[in-house]
Protein backbone atom coordinates (compact mmCIF):
# COMPACT_ATOMS: atom_id res chain seq x y z
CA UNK A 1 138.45 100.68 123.20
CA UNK A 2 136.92 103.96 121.94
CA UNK A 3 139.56 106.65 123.76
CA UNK A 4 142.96 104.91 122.23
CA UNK A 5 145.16 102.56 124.57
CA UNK A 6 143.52 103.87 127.91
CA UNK A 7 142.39 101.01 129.95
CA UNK A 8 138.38 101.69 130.93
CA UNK A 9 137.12 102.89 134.17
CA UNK A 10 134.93 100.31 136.25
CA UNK A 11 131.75 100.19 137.01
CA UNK A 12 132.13 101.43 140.08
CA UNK A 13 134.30 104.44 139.01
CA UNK A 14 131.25 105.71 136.59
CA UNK A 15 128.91 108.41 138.56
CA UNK A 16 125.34 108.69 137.21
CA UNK A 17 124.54 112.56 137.06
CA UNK A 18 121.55 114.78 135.79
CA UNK A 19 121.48 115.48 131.92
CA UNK A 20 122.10 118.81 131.07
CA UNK A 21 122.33 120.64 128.10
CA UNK A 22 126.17 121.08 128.85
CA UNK A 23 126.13 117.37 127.77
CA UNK A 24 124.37 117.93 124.09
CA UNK A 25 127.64 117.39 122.57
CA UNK A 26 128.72 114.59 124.03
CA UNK A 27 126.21 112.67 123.87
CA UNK A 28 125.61 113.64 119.89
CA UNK A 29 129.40 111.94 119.83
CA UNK A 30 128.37 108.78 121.66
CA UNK A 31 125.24 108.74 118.94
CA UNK A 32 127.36 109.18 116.30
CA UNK A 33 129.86 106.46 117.22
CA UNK A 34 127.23 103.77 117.64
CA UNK A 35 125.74 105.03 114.10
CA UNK A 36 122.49 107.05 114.33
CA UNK A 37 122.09 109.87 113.03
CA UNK A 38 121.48 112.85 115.13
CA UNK A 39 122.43 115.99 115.39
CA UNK A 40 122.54 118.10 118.43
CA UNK A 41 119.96 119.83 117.35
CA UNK A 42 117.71 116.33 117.31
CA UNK A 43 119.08 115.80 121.11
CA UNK A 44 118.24 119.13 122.25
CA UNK A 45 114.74 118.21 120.81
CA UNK A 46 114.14 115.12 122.93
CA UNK A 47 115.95 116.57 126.15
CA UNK A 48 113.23 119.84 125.99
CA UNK A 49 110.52 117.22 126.86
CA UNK A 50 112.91 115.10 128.76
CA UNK A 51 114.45 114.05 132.29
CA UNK A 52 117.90 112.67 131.12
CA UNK A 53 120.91 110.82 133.17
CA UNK A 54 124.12 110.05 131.94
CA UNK A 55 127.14 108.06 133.28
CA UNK A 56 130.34 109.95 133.45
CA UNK A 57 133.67 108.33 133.86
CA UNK A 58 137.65 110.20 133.78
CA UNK A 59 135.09 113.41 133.02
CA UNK A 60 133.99 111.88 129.68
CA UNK A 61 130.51 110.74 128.98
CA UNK A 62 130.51 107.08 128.21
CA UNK A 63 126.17 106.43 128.48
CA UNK A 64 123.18 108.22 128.06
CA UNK A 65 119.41 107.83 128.51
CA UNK A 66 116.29 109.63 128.54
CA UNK A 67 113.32 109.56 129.78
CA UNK A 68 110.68 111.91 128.08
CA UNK A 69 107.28 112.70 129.62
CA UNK A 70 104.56 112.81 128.30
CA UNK A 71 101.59 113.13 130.45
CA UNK A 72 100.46 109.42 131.89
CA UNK A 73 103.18 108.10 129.60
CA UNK A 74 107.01 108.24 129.47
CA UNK A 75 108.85 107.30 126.58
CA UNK A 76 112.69 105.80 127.50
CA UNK A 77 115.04 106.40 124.87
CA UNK A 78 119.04 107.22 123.85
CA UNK A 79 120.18 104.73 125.79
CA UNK A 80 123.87 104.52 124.25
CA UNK A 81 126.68 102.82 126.64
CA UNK A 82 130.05 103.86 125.24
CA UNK A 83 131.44 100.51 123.27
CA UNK A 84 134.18 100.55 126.03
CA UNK A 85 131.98 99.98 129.30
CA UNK A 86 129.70 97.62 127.67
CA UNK A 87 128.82 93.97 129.26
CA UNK A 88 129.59 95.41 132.58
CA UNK A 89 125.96 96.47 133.90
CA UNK A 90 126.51 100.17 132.76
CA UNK A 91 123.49 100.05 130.95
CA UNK A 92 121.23 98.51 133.39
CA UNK A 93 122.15 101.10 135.82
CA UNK A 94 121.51 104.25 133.57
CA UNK A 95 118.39 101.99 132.45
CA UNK A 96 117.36 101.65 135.96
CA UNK A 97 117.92 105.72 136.65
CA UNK A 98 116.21 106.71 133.78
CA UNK A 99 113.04 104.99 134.66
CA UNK A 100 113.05 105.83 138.30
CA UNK A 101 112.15 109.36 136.52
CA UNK A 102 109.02 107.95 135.35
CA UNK A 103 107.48 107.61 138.55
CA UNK A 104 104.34 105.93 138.19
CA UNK A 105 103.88 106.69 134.25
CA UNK A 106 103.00 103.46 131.60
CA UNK A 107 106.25 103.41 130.21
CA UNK A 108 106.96 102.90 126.15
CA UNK A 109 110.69 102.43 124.39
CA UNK A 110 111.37 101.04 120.73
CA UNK A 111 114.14 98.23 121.72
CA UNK A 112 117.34 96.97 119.45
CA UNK A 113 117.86 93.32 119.06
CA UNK A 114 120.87 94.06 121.55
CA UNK A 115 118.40 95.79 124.09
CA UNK A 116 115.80 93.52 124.31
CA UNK A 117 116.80 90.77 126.65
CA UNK A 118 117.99 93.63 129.20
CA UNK A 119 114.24 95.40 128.90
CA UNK A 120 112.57 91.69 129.24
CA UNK A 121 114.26 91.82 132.26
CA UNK A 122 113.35 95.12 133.52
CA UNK A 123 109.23 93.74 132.87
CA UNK A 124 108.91 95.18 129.43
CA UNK A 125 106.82 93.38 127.16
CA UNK A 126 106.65 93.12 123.16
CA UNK A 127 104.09 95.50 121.60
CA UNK A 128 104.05 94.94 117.99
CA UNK A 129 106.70 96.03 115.39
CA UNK A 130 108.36 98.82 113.76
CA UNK A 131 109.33 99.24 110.01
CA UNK A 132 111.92 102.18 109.62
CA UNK A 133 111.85 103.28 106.02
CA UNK A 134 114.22 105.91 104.10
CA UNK A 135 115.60 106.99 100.83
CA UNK A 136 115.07 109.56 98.56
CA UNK A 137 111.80 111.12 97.88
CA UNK A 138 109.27 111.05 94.73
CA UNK A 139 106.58 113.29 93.67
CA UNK A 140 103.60 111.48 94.32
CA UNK A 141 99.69 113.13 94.12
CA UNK A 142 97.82 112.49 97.36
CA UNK A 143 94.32 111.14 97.24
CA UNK A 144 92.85 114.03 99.05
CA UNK A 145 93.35 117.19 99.95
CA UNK A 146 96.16 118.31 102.09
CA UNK A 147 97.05 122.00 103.23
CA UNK A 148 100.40 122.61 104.73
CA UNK A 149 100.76 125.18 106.92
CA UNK A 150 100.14 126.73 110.23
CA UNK A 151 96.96 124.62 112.05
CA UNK A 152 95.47 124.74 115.48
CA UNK A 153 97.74 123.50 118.30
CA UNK A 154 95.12 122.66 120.38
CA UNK A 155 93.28 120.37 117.82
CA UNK A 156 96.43 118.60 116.75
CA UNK A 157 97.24 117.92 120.62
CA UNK A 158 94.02 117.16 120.90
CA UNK A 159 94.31 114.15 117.51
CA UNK A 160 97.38 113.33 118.55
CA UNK A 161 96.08 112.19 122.24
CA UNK A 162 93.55 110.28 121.35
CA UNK A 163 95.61 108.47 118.84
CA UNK A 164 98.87 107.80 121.25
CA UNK A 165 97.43 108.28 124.60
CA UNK A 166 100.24 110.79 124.98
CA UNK A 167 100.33 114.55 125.91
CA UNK A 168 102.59 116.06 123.77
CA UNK A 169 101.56 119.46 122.70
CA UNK A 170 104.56 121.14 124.11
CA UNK A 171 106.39 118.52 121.80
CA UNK A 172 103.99 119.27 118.38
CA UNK A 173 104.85 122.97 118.93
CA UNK A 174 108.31 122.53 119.50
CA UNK A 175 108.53 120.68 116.16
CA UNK A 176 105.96 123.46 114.52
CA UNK A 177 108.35 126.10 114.97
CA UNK A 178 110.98 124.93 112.65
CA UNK A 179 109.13 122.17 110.78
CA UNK A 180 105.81 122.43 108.43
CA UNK A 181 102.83 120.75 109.41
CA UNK A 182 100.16 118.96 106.89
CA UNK A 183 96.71 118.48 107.68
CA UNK A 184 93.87 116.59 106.11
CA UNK A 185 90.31 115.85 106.83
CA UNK A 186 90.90 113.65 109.84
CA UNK A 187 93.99 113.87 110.05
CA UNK A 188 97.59 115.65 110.29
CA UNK A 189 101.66 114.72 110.08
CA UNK A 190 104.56 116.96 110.83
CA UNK A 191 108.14 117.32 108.70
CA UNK A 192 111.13 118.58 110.16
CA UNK A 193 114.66 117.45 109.46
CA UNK A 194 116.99 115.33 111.20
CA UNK A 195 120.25 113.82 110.66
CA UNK A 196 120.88 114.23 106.90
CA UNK A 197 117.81 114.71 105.82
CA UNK A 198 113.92 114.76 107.06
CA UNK A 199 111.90 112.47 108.77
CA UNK A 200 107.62 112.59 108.67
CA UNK A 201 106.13 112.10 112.15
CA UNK A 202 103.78 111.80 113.92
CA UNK A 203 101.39 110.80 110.94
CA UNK A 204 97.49 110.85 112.94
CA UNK A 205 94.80 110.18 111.23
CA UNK A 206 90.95 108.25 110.82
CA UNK A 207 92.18 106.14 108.22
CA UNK A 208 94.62 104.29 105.87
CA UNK A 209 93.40 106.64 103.05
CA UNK A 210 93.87 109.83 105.12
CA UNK A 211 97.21 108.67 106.12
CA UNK A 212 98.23 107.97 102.74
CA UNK A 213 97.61 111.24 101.76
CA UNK A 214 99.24 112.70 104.38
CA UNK A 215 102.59 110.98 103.21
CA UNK A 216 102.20 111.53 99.79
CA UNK A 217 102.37 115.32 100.07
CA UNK A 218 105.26 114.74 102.32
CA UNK A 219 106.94 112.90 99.81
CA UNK A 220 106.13 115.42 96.84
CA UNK A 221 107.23 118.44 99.13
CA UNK A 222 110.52 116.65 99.95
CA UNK A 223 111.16 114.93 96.12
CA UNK A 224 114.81 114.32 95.41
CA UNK A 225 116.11 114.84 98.81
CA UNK A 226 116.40 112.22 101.82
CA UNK A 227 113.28 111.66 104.21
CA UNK A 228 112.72 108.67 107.08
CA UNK A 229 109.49 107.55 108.00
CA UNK A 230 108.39 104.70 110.90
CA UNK A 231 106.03 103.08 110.84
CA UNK A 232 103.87 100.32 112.67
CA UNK A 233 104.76 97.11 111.06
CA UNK A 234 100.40 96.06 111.43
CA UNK A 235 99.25 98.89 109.17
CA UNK A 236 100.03 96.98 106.32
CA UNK A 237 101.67 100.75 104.53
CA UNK A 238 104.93 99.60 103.89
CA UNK A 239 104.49 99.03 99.80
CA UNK A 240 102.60 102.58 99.49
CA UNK A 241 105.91 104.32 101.12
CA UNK A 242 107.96 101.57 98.98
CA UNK A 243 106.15 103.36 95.99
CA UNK A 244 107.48 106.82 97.17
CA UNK A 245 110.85 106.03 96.95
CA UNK A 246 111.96 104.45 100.66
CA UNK A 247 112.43 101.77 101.49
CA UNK A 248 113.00 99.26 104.64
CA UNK A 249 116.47 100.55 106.20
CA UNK A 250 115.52 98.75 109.79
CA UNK A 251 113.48 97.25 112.31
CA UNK A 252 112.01 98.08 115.84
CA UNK A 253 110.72 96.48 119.09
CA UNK A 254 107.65 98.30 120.71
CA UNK A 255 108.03 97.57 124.65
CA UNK A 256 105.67 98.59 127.38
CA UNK A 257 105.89 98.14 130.85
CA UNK A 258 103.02 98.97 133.77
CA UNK A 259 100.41 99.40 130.61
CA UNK A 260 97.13 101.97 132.00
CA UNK A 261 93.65 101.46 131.12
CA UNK A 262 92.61 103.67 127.66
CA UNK A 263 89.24 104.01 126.22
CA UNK A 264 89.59 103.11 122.73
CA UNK A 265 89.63 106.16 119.34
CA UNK A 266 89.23 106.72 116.00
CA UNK A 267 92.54 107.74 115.47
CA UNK A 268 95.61 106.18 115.13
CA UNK A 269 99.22 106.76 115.03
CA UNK A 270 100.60 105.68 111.60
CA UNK A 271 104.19 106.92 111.57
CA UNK A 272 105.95 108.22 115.03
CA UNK A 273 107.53 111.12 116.02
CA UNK A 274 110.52 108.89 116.61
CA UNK A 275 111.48 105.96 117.86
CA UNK A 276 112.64 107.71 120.66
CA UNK A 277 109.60 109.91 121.22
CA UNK A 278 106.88 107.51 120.19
């Protein structure tokens, strides 16, 4: 049990409610005790582009989940049941909440090897594969130029969209404001920090070489200090970011469910936002 000797509420004592910021805290607990790394600041991020439900129980929060929007697509992610409530259906219901807030949207999530049968069931369907990668950064030289610094929000929107199929400029200027962006030709990534240290994402760009770049100046601004990066497991860039100094600290599951018709682009996403965020 996770609250001492106090015997856990059923299933049908648990009330699914709206996500509020009142519940930042809580749920950064919840996070915590399963072992990722957020802070409340990295919650507050994903709830500002976010519906949200949670299951509260005895007044305590014992599951989360989120469902971020993102113009024809919604991302589901935080879905956290407290260890206590687990095997009972908890997180099927809070699943099952979360994406009646996606109305009609393609939906994306990066599943656990615990989450997956429960999404298979829900009619997600495998995607591909995530590499998570972290350690401590090196100086590296990238292989073009990179400026870092203030760049158009509409353009990056604009990148970012055709690489993801996502609208997320509210997001990109959300993480502009206390992050740096890098840009290159044909291409940009953002840096911000998050649990102990940084994480790089999204990474957008026209090519492998672009993208490269993109990390290395990343890696050069952040040397001797922690950063995370995911990326797709197809892109073949896990011994360049090896090379940096990370290296593979986990896996991920791309899931998709009700999948819309997308003219195909130039760009491509090489690192995410998050796994939660896509």
């Amino acid at each position: 049990m996770t609250r001492g000797d106090t015997p856990s509420p059923a299933l049908s004592a648990v009330e699914i409610v709206a996500f509020t910021p009142a519940h930042l805290e809580a749920a950064q607990a919840l996070s915590t005790a399963v072992g990722w790394a957020h802070r409340v600041e990295d919650w507050a991020l994903n709830l500002s582009v976010s519906r949200g439900v949670i299951g509260l129980a005895d007044g305590q929060v014992v599951a989360t989940a989120l469902c971020s929007l993102h113009g024809p697509v919604a991302t589901l992610n935080m879905i956290i049941v407290d260890d206590s409530m687990r095997g009972r259906g908890l997180g099927r219901k809070v699943m099952e909440a979360a994406m009646a807030q996606a109305e009609d949207r393609e939906m994306r999530l990066v599943a656990t090897p615990e989450g997956t049968p429960l999404y298979r069931k829900l009619g997600f369907v495998e995607s591909g594969g995530i590499i998570q990668m972290g350690g401590t950064a090196r100086a590296a030289t990238p292989e073009c130029d990179v400026q870092v610094g203030p760049a158009d929000p509409q353009r990056l929107a604009e990148m970012d969209f055709a690489a993801s199929g996502m609208e997320r400029g509210a997001l990109l200027a959300r993480i502009a404001e206390t992050g740096e962006t890098l840009t290159a030709e044909g291409g940009f990534a953002m840096l911000r920090q998050f649990g102990r240290g940084h994480v790089l994402g999204p990474v957008v760009a026209r090519d492998a070489a672009a993208a490269r770049a993109l990390m290395a100046a990343a890696s050069c601004r952040m040397a001797g200090q922690p950063l995370r990066i995911d990326v797709y497991e197809d892109l073949g860039l896990v011994p360049f970011i090896e090379g940096l100094g990370l290296a593979v600290t986990g896996t991920g599951t791309p899931m998709v469910r009700g999948v819309k018709a997308r003219t195909t682009s130039e760009y491509r996403t090489h690192a995410l936002v998050s796994q939660a965020l896509g």
